[in-house]
N, C-alpha and C. Protein backbone atom coordinates (compact mmCIF):
# COMPACT_ATOMS: atom_id res chain seq x y z
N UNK A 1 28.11 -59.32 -55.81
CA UNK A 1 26.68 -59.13 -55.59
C UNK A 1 26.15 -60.32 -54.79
N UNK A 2 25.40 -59.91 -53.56
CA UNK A 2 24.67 -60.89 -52.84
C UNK A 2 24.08 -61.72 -53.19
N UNK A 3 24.25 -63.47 -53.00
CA UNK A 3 23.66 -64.56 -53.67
C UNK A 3 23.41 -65.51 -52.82
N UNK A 4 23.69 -65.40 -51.24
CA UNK A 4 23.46 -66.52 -51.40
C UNK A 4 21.98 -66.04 -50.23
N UNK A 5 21.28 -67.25 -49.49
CA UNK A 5 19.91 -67.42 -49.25
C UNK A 5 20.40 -66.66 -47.76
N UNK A 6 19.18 -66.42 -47.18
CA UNK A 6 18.84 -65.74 -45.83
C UNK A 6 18.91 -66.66 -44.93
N UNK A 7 19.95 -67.17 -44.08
CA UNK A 7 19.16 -68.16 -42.84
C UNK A 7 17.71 -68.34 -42.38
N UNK A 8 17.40 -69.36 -41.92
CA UNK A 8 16.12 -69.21 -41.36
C UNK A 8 14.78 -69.14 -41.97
N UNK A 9 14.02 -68.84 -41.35
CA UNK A 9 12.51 -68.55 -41.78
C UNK A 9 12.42 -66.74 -41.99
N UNK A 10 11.81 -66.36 -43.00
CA UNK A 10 11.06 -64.78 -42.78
C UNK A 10 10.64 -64.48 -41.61
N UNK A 11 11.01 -63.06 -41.12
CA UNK A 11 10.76 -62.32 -40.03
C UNK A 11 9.12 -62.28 -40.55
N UNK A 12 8.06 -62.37 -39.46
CA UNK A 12 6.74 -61.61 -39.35
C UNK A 12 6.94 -60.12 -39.74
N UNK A 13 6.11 -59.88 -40.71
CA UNK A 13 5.56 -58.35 -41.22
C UNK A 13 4.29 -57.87 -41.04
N UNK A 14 4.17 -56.88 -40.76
CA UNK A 14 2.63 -56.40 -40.80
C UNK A 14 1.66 -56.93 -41.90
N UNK A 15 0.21 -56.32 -41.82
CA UNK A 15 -0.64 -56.58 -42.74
C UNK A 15 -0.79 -55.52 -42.90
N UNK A 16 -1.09 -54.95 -42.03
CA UNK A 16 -1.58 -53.06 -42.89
C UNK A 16 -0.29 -52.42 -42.31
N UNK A 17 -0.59 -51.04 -42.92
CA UNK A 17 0.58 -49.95 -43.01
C UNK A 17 0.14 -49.47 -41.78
N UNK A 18 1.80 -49.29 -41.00
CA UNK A 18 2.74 -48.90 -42.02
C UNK A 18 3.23 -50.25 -41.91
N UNK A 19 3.97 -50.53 -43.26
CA UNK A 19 4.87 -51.91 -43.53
C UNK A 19 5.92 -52.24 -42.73
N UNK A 20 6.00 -52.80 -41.69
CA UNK A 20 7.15 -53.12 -40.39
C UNK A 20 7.05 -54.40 -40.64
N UNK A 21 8.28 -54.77 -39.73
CA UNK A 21 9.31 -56.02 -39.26
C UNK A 21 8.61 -56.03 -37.57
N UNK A 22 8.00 -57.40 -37.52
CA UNK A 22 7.11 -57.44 -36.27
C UNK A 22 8.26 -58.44 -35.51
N UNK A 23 9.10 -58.94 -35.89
CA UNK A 23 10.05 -60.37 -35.17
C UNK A 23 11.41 -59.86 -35.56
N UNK A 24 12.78 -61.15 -35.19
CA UNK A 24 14.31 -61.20 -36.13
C UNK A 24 14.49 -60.05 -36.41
N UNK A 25 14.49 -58.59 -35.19
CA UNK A 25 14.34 -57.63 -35.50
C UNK A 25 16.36 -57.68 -34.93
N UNK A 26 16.82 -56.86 -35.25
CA UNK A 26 18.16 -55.72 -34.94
C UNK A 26 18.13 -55.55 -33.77
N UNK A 27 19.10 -55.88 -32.60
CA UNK A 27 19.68 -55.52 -31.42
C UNK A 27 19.55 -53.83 -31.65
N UNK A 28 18.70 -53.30 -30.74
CA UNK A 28 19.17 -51.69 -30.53
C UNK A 28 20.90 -51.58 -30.93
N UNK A 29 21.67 -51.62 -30.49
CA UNK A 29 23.19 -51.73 -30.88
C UNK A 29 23.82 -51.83 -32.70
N UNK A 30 23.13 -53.34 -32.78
CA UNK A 30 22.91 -53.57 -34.45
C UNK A 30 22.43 -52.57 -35.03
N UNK A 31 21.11 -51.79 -34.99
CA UNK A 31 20.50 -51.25 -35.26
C UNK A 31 20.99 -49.97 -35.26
N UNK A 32 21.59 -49.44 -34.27
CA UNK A 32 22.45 -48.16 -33.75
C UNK A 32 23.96 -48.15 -35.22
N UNK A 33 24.51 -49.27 -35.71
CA UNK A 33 25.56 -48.92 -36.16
C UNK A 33 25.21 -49.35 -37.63
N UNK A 34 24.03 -49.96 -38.02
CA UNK A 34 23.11 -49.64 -39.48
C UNK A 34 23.06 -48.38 -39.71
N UNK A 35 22.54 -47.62 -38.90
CA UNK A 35 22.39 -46.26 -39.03
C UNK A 35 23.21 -45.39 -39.08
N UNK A 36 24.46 -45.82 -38.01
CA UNK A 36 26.00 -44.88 -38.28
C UNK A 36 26.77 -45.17 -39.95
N UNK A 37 26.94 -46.83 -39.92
CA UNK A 37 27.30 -47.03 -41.58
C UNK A 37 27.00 -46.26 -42.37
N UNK A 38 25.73 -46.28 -42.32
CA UNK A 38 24.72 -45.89 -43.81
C UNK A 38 24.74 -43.97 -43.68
N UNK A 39 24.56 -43.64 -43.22
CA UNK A 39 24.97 -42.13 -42.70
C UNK A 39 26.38 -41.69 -43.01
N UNK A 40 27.13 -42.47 -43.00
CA UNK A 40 29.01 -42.31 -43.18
C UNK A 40 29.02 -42.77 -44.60
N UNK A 41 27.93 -43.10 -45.20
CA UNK A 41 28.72 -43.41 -47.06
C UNK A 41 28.55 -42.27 -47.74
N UNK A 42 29.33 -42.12 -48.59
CA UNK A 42 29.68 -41.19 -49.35
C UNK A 42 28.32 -40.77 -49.91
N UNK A 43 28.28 -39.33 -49.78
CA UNK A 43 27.26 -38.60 -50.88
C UNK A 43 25.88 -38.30 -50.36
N UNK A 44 25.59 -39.25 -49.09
CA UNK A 44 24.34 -39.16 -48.68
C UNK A 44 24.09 -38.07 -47.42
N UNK A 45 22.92 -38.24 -46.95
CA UNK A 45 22.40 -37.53 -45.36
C UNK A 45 21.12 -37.86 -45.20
N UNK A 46 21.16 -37.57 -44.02
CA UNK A 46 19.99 -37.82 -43.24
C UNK A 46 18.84 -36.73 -43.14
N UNK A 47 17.78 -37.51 -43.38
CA UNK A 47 17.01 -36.44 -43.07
C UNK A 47 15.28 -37.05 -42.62
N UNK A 48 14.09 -36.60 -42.86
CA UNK A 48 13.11 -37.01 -42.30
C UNK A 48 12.61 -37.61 -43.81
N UNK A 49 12.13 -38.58 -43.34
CA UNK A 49 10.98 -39.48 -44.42
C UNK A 49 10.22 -39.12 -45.26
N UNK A 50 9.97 -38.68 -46.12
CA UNK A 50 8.72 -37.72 -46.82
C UNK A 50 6.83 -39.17 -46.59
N UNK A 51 7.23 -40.38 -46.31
CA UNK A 51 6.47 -41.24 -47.02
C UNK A 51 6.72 -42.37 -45.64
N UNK A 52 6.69 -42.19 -44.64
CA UNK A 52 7.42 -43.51 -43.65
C UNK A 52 7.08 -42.72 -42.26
N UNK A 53 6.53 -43.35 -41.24
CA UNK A 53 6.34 -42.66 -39.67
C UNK A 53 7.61 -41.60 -39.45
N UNK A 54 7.21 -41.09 -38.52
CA UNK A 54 8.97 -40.10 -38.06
C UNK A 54 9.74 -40.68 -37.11
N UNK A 55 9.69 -42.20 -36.75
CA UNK A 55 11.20 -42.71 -36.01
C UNK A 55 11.91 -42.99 -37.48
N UNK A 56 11.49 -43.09 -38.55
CA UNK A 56 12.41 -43.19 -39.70
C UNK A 56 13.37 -42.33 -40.17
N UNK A 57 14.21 -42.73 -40.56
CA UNK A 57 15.57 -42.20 -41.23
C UNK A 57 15.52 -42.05 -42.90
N UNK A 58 15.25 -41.09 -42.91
CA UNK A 58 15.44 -40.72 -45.17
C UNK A 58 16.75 -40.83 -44.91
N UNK A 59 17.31 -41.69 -46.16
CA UNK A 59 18.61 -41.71 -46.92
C UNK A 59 17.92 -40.68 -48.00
N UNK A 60 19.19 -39.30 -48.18
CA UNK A 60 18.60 -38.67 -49.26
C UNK A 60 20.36 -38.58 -49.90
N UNK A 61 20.85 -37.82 -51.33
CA UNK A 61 21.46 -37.53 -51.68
C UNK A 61 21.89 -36.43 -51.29
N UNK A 62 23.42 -35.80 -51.14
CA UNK A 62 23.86 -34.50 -50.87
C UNK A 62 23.62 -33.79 -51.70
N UNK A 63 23.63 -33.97 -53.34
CA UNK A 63 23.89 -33.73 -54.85
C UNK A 63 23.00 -33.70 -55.31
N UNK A 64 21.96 -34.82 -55.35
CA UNK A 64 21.12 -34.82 -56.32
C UNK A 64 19.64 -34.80 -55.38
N UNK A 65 18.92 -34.22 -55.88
CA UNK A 65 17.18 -33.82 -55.01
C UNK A 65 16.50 -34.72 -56.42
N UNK A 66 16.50 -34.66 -57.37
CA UNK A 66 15.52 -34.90 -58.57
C UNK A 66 15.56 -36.46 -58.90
N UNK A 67 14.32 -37.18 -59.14
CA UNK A 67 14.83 -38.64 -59.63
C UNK A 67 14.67 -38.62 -60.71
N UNK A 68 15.26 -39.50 -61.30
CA UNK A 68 15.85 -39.25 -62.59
C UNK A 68 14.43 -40.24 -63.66
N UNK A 69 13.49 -41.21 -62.95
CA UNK A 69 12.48 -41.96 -63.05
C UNK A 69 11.67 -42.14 -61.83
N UNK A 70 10.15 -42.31 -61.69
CA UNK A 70 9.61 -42.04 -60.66
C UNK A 70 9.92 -43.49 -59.95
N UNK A 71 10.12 -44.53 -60.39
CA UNK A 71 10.35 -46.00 -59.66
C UNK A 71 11.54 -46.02 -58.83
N UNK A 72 12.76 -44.75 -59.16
CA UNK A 72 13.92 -44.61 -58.46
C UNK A 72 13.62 -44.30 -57.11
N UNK A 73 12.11 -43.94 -56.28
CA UNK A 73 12.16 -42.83 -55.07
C UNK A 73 10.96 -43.44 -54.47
N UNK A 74 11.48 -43.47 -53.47
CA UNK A 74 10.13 -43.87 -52.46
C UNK A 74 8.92 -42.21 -52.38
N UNK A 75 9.83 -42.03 -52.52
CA UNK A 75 8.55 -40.71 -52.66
C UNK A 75 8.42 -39.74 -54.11
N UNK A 76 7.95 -40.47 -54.94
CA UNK A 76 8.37 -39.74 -55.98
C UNK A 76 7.35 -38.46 -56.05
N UNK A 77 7.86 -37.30 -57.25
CA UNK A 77 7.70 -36.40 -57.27
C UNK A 77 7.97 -35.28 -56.28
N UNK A 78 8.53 -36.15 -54.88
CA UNK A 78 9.09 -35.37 -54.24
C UNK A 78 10.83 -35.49 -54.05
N UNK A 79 11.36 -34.50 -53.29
CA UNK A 79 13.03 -34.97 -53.41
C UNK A 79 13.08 -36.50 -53.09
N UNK A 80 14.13 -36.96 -53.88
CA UNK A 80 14.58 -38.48 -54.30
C UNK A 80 14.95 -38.90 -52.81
N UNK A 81 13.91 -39.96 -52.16
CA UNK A 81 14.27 -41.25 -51.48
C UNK A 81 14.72 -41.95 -51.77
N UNK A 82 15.28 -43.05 -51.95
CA UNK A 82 15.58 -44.39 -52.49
C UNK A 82 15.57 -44.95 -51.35
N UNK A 83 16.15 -44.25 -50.04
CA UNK A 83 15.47 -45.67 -48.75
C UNK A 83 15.27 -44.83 -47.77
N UNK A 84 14.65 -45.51 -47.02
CA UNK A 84 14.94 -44.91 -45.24
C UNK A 84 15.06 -46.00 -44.81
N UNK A 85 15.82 -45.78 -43.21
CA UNK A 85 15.87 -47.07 -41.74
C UNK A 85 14.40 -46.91 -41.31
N UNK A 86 13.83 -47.81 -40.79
CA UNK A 86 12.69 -47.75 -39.96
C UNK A 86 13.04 -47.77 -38.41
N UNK A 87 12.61 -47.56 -37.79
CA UNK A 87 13.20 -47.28 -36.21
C UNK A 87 13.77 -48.64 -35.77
N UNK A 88 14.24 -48.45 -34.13
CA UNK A 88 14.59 -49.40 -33.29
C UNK A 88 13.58 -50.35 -33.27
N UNK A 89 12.34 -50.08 -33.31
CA UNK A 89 11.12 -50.78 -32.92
C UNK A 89 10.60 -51.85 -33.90
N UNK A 90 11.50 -51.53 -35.35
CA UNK A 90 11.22 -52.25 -36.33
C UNK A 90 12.67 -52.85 -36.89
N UNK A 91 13.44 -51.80 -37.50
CA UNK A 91 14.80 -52.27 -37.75
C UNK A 91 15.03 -52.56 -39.47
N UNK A 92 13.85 -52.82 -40.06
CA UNK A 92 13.71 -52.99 -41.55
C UNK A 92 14.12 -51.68 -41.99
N UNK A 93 14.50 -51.91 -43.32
CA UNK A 93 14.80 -50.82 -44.36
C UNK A 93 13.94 -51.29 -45.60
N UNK A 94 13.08 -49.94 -46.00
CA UNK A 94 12.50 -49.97 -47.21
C UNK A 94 13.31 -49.10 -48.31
N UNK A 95 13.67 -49.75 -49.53
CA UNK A 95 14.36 -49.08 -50.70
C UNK A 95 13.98 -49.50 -52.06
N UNK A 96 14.54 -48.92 -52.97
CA UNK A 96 13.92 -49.19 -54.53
C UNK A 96 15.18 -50.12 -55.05
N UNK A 97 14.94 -50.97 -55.98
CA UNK A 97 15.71 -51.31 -56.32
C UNK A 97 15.33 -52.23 -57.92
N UNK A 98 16.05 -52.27 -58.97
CA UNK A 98 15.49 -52.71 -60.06
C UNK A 98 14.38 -54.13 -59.96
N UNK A 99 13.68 -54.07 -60.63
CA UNK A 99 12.78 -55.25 -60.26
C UNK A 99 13.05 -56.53 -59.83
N UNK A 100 14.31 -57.04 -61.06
CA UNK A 100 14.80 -58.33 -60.99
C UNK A 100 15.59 -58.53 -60.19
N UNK A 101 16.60 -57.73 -59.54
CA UNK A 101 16.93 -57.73 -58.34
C UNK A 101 16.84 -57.56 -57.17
N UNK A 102 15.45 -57.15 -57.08
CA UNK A 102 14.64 -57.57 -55.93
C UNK A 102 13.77 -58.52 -55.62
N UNK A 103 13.43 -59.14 -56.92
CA UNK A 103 12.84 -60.30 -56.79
C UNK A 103 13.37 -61.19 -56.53
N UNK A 104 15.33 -61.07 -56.87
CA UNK A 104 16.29 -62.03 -56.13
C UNK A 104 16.31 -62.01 -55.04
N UNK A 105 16.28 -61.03 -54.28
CA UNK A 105 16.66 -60.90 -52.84
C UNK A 105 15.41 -61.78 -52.05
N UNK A 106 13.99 -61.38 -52.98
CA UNK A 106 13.16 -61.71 -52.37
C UNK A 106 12.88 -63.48 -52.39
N UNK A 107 13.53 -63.72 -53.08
CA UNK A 107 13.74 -65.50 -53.72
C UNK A 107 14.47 -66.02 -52.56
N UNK A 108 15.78 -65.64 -51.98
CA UNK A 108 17.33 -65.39 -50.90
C UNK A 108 16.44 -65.32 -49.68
N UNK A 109 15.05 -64.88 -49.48
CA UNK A 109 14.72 -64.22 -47.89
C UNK A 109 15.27 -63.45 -47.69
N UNK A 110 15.60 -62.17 -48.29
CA UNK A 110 16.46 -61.13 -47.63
C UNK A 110 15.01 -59.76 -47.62
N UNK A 111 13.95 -60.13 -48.54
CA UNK A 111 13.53 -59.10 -48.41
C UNK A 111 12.03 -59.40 -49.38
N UNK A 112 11.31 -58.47 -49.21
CA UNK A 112 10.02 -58.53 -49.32
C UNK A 112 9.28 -57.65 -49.89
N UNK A 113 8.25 -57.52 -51.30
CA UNK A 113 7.67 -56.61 -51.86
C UNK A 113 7.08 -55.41 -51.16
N UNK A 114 7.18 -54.35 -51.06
CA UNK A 114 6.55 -52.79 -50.20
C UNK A 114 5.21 -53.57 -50.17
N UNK A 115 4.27 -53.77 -49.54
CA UNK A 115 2.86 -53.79 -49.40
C UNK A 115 2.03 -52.54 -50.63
N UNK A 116 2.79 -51.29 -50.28
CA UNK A 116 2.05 -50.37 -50.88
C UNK A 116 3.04 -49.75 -52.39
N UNK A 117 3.53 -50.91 -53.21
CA UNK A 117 4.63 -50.59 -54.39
C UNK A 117 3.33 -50.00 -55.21
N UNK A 118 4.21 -48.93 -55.98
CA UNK A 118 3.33 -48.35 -57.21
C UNK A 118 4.03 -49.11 -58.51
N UNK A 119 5.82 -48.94 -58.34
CA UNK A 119 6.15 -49.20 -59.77
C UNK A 119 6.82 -50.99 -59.53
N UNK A 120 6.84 -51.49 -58.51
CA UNK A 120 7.01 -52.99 -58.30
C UNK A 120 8.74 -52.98 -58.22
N UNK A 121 9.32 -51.91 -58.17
CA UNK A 121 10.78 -51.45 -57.29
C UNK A 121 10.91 -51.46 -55.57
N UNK A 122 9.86 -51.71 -55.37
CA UNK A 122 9.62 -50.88 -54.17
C UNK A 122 9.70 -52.51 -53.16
N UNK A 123 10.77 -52.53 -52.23
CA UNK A 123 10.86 -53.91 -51.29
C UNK A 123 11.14 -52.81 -49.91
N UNK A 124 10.92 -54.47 -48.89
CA UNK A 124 11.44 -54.56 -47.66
C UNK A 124 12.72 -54.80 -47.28
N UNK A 125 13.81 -54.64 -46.79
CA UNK A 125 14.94 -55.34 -46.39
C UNK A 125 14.58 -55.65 -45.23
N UNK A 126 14.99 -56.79 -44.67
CA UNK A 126 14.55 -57.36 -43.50
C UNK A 126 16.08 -56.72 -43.04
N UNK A 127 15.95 -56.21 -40.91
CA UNK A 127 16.48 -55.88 -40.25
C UNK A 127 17.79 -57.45 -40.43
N UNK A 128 19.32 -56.38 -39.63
CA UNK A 128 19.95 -57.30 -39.45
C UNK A 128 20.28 -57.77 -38.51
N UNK A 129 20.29 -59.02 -38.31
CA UNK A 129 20.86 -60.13 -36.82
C UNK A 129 21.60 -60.16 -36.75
N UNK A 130 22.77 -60.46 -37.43
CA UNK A 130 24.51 -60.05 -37.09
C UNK A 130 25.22 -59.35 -37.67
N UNK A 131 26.38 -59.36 -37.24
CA UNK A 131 27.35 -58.55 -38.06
C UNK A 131 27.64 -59.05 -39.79
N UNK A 132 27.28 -60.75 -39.98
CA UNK A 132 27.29 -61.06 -41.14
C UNK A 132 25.91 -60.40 -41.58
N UNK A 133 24.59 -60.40 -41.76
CA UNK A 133 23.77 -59.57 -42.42
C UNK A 133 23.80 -57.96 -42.46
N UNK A 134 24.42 -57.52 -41.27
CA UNK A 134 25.05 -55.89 -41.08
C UNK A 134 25.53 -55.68 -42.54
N UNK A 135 26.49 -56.63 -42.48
CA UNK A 135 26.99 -56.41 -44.15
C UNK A 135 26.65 -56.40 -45.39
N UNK A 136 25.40 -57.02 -45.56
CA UNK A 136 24.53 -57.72 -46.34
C UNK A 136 23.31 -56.25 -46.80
N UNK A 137 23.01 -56.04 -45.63
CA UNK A 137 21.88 -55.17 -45.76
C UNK A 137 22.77 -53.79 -46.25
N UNK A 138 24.09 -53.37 -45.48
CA UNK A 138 24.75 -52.13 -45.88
C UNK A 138 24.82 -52.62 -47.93
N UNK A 139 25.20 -53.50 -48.41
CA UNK A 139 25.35 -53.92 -49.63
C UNK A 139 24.16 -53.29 -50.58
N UNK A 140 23.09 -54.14 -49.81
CA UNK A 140 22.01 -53.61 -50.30
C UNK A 140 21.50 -52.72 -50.83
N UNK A 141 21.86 -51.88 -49.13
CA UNK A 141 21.38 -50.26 -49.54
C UNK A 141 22.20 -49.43 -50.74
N UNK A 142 23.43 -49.80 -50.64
CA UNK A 142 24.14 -49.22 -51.83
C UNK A 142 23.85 -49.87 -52.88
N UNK A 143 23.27 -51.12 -53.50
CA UNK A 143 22.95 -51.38 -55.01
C UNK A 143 21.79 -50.44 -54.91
N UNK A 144 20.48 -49.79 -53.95
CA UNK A 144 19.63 -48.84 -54.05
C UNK A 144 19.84 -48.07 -54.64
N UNK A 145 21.09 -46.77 -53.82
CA UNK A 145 21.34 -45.93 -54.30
C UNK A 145 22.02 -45.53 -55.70
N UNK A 146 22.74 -46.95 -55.93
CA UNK A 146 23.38 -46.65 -57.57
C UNK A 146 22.12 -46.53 -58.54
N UNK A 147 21.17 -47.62 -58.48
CA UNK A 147 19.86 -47.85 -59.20
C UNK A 147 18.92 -46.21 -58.77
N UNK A 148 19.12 -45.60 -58.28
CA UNK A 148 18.35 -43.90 -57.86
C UNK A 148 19.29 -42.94 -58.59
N UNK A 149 20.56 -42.99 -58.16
CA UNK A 149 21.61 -42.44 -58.45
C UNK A 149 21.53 -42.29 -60.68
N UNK A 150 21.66 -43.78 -60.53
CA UNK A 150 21.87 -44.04 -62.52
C UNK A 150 20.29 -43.72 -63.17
N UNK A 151 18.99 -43.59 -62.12
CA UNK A 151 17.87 -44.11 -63.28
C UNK A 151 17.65 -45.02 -63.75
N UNK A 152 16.23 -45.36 -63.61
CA UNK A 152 15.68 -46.81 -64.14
C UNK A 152 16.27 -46.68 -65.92
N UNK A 153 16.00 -47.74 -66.27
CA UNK A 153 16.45 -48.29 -67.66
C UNK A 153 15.06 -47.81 -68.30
């Protein structure tokens, strides 16, 4: 599990919605093979955002539509989000993830409270700059989906 700190300073984020990555954004390229990764893991697909502009990417489940707790889904009450990509233009990923482990990430610089959280699951992943955060952020997204996948506690 990811521990150690974020290089650098925090990327610039918006103030109002929608919640974007304004700087330390993802090479189109970077950005291009975030999206092939995360698309190629097991169980998931692509589809449109229920809750996010439409250059975004829904990570949804093949299997499961229902969340199992409403803090598991970026869109709850509707089929289970747990993340989407935000476009080229931004490069961030918003996902759910248990509280305390997002408050780690957010401690690390890796990532940042949703502006608009209901259940306080709800972060930013900041876009990745290299192939070492490529890895980092793919990590990520999969502690998401187990935490959507299992249900909040």
């Amino acid at each position: 599990m990811l521990s150690s700190p974020r290089s650098g300073a925090r990327p610039r984020t918006s103030d109002e919605g929608p919640h974007r990555q304004l700087n330390q954004r993802a090479t189109p390229g970077l950005w291009g093979t975030l999206v092939a990764r995360v698309f190629d893991l097991d169980g998931v697909e692509e589809g449109v955002s229920q809750v996010s502009p439409p250059s975004s990417r829904a990570v949804f489940f093949v299997d499961l539509t229902d969340e199992h707790a409403p803090e598991t889904s970026l869109a709850p009450g509707q089929r289970l989000e747990p993340a989407h990509l935000h476009g080229v233009q931004d490069t961030s990923v918003h996902l759910v993830l248990p509280r305390e482990r997002g408050q780690d990430l957010v401690g690390l610089r890796w990532a940042e409270p949703h502006q608009h959280a209901d259940f306080g699951t709800e972060f930013m992943i900041y876009g990745p700059r290299d192939a070492g955060e490529l890895k980092v952020v793919i990590s990520v997204i999969e502690e998401s989906l187990a935490f959507a996948r299992e249900g909040a506690p």
